[in-house]
C-alpha atoms as a PDB file:
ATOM      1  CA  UNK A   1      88.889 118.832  45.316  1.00  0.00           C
ATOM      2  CA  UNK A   2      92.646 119.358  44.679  1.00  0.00           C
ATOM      3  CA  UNK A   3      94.601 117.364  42.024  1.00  0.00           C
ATOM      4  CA  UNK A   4      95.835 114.112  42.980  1.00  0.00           C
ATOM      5  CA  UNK A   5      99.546 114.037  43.494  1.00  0.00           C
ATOM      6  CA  UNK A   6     102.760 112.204  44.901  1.00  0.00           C
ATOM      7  CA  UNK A   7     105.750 114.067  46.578  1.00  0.00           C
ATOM      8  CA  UNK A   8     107.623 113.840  49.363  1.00  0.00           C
ATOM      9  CA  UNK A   9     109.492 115.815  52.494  1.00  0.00           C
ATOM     10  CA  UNK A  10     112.958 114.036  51.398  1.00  0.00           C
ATOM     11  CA  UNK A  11     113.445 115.353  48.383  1.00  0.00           C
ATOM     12  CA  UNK A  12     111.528 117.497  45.819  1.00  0.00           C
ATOM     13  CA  UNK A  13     110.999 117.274  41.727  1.00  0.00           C
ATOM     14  CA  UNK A  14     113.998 117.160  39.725  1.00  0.00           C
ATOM     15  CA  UNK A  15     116.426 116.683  42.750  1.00  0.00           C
ATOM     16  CA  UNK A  16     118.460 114.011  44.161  1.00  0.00           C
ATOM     17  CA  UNK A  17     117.317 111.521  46.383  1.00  0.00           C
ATOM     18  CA  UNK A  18     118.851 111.165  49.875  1.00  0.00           C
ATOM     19  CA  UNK A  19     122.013 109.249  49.937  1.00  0.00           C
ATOM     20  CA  UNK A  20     120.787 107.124  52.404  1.00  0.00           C
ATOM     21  CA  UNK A  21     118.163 106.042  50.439  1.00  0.00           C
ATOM     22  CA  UNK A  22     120.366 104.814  47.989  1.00  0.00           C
ATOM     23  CA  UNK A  23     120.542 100.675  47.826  1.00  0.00           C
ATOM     24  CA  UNK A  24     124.309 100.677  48.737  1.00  0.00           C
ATOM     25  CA  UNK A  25     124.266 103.510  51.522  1.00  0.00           C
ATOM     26  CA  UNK A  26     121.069 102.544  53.667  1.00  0.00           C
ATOM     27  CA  UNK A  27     118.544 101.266  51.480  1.00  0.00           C
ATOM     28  CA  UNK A  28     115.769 103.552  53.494  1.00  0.00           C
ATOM     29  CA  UNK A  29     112.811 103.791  51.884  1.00  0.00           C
ATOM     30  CA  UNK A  30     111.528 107.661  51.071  1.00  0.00           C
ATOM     31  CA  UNK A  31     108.485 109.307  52.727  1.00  0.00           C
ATOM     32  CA  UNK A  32     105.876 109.578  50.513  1.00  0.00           C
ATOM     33  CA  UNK A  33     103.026 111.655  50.613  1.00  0.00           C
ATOM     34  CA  UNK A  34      99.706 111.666  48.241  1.00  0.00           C
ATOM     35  CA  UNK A  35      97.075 114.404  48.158  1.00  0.00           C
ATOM     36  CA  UNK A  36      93.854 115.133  46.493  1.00  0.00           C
ATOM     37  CA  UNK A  37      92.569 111.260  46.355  1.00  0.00           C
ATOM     38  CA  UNK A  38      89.156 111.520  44.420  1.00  0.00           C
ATOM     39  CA  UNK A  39      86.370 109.770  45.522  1.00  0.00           C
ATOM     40  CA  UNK A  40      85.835 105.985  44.803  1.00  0.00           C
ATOM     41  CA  UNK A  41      89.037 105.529  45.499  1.00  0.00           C
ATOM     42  CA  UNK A  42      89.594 101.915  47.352  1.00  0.00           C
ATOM     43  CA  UNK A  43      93.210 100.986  46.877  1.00  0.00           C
ATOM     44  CA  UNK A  44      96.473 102.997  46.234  1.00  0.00           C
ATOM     45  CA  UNK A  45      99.001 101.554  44.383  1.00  0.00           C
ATOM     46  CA  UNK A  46     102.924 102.424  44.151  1.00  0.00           C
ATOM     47  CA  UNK A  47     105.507 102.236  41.148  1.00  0.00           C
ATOM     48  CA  UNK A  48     109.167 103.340  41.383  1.00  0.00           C
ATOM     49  CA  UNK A  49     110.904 102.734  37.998  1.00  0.00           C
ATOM     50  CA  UNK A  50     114.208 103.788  36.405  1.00  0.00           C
ATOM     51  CA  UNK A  51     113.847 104.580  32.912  1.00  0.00           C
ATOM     52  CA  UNK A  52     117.373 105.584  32.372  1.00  0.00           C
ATOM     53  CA  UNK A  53     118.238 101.980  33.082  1.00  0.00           C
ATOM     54  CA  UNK A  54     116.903 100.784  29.276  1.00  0.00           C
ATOM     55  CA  UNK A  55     120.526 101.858  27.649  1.00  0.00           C
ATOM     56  CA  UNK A  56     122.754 100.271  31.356  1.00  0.00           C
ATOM     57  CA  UNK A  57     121.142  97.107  31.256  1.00  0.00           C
ATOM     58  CA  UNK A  58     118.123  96.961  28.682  1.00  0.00           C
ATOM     59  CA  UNK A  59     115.521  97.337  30.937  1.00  0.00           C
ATOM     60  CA  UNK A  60     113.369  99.693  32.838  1.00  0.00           C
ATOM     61  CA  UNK A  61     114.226  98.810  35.924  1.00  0.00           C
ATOM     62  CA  UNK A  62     111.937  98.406  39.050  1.00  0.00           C
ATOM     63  CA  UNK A  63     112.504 100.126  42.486  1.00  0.00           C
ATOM     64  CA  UNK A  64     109.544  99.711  44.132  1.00  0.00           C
ATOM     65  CA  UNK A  65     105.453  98.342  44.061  1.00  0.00           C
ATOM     66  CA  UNK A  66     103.703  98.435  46.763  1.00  0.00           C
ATOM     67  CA  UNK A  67      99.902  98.830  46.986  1.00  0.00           C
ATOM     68  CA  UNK A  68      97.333  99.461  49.849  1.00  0.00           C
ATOM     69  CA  UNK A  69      93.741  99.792  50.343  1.00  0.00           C
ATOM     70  CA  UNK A  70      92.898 103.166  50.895  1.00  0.00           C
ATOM     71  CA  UNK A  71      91.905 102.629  54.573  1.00  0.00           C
ATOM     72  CA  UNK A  72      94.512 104.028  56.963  1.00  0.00           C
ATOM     73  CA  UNK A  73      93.591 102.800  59.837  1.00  0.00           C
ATOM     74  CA  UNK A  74      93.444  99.444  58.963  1.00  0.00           C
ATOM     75  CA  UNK A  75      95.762  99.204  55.781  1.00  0.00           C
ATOM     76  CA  UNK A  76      99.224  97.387  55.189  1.00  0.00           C
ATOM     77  CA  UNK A  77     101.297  97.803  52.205  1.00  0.00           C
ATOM     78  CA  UNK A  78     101.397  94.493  50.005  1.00  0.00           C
ATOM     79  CA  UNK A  79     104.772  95.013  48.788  1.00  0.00           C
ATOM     80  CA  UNK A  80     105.876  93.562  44.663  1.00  0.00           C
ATOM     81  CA  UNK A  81     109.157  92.265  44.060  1.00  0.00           C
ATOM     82  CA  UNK A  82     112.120  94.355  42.461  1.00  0.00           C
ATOM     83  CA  UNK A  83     114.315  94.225  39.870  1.00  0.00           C
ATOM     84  CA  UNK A  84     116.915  93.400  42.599  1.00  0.00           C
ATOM     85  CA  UNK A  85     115.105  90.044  43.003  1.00  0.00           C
ATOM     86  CA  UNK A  86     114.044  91.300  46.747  1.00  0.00           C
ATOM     87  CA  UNK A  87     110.567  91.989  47.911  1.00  0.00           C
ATOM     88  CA  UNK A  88     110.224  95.601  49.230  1.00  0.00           C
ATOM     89  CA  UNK A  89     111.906  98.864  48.356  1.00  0.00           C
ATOM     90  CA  UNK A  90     115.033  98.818  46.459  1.00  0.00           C
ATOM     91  CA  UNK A  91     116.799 102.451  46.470  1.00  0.00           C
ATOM     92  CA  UNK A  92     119.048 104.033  43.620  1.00  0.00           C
ATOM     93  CA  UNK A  93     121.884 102.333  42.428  1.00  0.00           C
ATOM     94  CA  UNK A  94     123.013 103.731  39.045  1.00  0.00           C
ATOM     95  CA  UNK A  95     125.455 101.271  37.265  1.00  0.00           C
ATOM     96  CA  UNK A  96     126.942 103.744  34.918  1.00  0.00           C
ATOM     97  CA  UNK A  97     125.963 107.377  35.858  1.00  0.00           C
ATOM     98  CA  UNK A  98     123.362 109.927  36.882  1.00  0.00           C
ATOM     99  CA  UNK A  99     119.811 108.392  36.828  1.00  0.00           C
ATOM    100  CA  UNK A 100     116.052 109.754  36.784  1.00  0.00           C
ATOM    101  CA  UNK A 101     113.459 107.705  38.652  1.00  0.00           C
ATOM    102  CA  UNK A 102     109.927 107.883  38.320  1.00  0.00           C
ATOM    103  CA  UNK A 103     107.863 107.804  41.511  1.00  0.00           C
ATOM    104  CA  UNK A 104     104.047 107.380  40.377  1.00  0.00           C
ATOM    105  CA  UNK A 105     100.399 106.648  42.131  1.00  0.00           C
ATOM    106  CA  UNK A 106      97.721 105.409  41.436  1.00  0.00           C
ATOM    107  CA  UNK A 107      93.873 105.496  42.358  1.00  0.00           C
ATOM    108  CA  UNK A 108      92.348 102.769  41.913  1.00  0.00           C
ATOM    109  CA  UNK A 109      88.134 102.100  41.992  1.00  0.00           C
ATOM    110  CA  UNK A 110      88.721  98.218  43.219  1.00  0.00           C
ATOM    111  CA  UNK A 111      90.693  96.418  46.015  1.00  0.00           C
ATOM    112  CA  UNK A 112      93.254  94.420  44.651  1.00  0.00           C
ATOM    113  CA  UNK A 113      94.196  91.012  45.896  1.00  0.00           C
ATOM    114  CA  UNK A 114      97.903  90.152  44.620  1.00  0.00           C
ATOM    115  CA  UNK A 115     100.096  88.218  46.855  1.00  0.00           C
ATOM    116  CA  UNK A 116     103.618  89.660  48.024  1.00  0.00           C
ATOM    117  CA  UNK A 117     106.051  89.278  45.628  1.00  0.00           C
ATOM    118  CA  UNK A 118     103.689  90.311  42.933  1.00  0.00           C
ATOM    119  CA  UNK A 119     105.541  91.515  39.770  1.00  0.00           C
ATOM    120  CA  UNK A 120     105.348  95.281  37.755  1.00  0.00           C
ATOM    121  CA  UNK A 121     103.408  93.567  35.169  1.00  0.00           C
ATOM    122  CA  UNK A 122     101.035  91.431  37.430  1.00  0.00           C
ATOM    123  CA  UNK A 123      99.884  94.787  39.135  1.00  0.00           C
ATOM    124  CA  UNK A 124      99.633  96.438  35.737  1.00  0.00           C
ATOM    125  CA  UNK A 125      97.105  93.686  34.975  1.00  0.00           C
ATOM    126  CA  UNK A 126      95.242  94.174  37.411  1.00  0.00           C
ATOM    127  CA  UNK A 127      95.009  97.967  37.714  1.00  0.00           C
ATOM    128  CA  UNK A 128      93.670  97.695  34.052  1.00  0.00           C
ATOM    129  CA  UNK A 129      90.326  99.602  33.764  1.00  0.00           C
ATOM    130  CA  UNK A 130      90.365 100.252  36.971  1.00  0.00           C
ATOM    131  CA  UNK A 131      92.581 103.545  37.067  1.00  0.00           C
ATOM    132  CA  UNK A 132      90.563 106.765  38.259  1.00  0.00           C
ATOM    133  CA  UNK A 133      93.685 109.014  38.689  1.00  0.00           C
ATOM    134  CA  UNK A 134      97.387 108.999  38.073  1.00  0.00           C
ATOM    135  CA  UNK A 135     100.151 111.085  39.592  1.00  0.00           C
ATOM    136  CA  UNK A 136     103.664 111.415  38.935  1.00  0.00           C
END
């Protein structure tokens, strides 16, 4: 089985995201694509963080959470809430200058049950012991 990873067709490692995925210019959320999920796998879950944020504002700021149970054909994303106070994705918006943001997934051996709106933390909680692969 191949390693479990994230990318995407917008943009690749190391370069910029799509202007119009920006929170000011279009706010469209990237395509994402994850490959090599191991086995045991029942729910996929989402992070997209902003570590550069900690010296604009003091914070590592959320982008995006989103989880779904790893059933396609009948799955929904349960989307958490952003640092922009808004439920759903929330693209770049650097306050100061250039900024690096973390897209990472998760594998999960349980099917999580958080309510939209859910915060970084909450889902950290409950991905606890429950993590069978990681990708960033």
């Amino acid at each position: 089985m191949s390693k479990f990873s994230i990318s995407s067709d917008d943009f690749k490692e190391g370069e910029e995201i799509p202007k119009n995925c920006g929170y000011k210019h279009g706010n469209r959320e990237p395509d994402i694509d994850i490959g090599g999920t191991p086995a045991g796998t029942e729910t996929i879950a989402y992070v997209m963080d902003d570590p550069d944020a900690m010296a604009a504002v003091g914070k590592i700021w959320v982008h995006w959470l989103m989880y779904e149970h790893y059933i396609p054909e009948v799955s929904r994303p349960v989307l958490g809430k952003t640092d922009f106070g808004e439920i759903g994705y929330g693209g770049p918006a650097p306050p100061d200058k250039r900024h690096t943001y973390i897209f990472k997934a998760y594998a999960l051996d349980t099917l999580l049950d958080l309510k939209e709106g859910y915060s970084k933390q909450e889902l950290e909680d409950a991905m606890k012991g429950h993590i069978i692969a990681e990708a960033k």
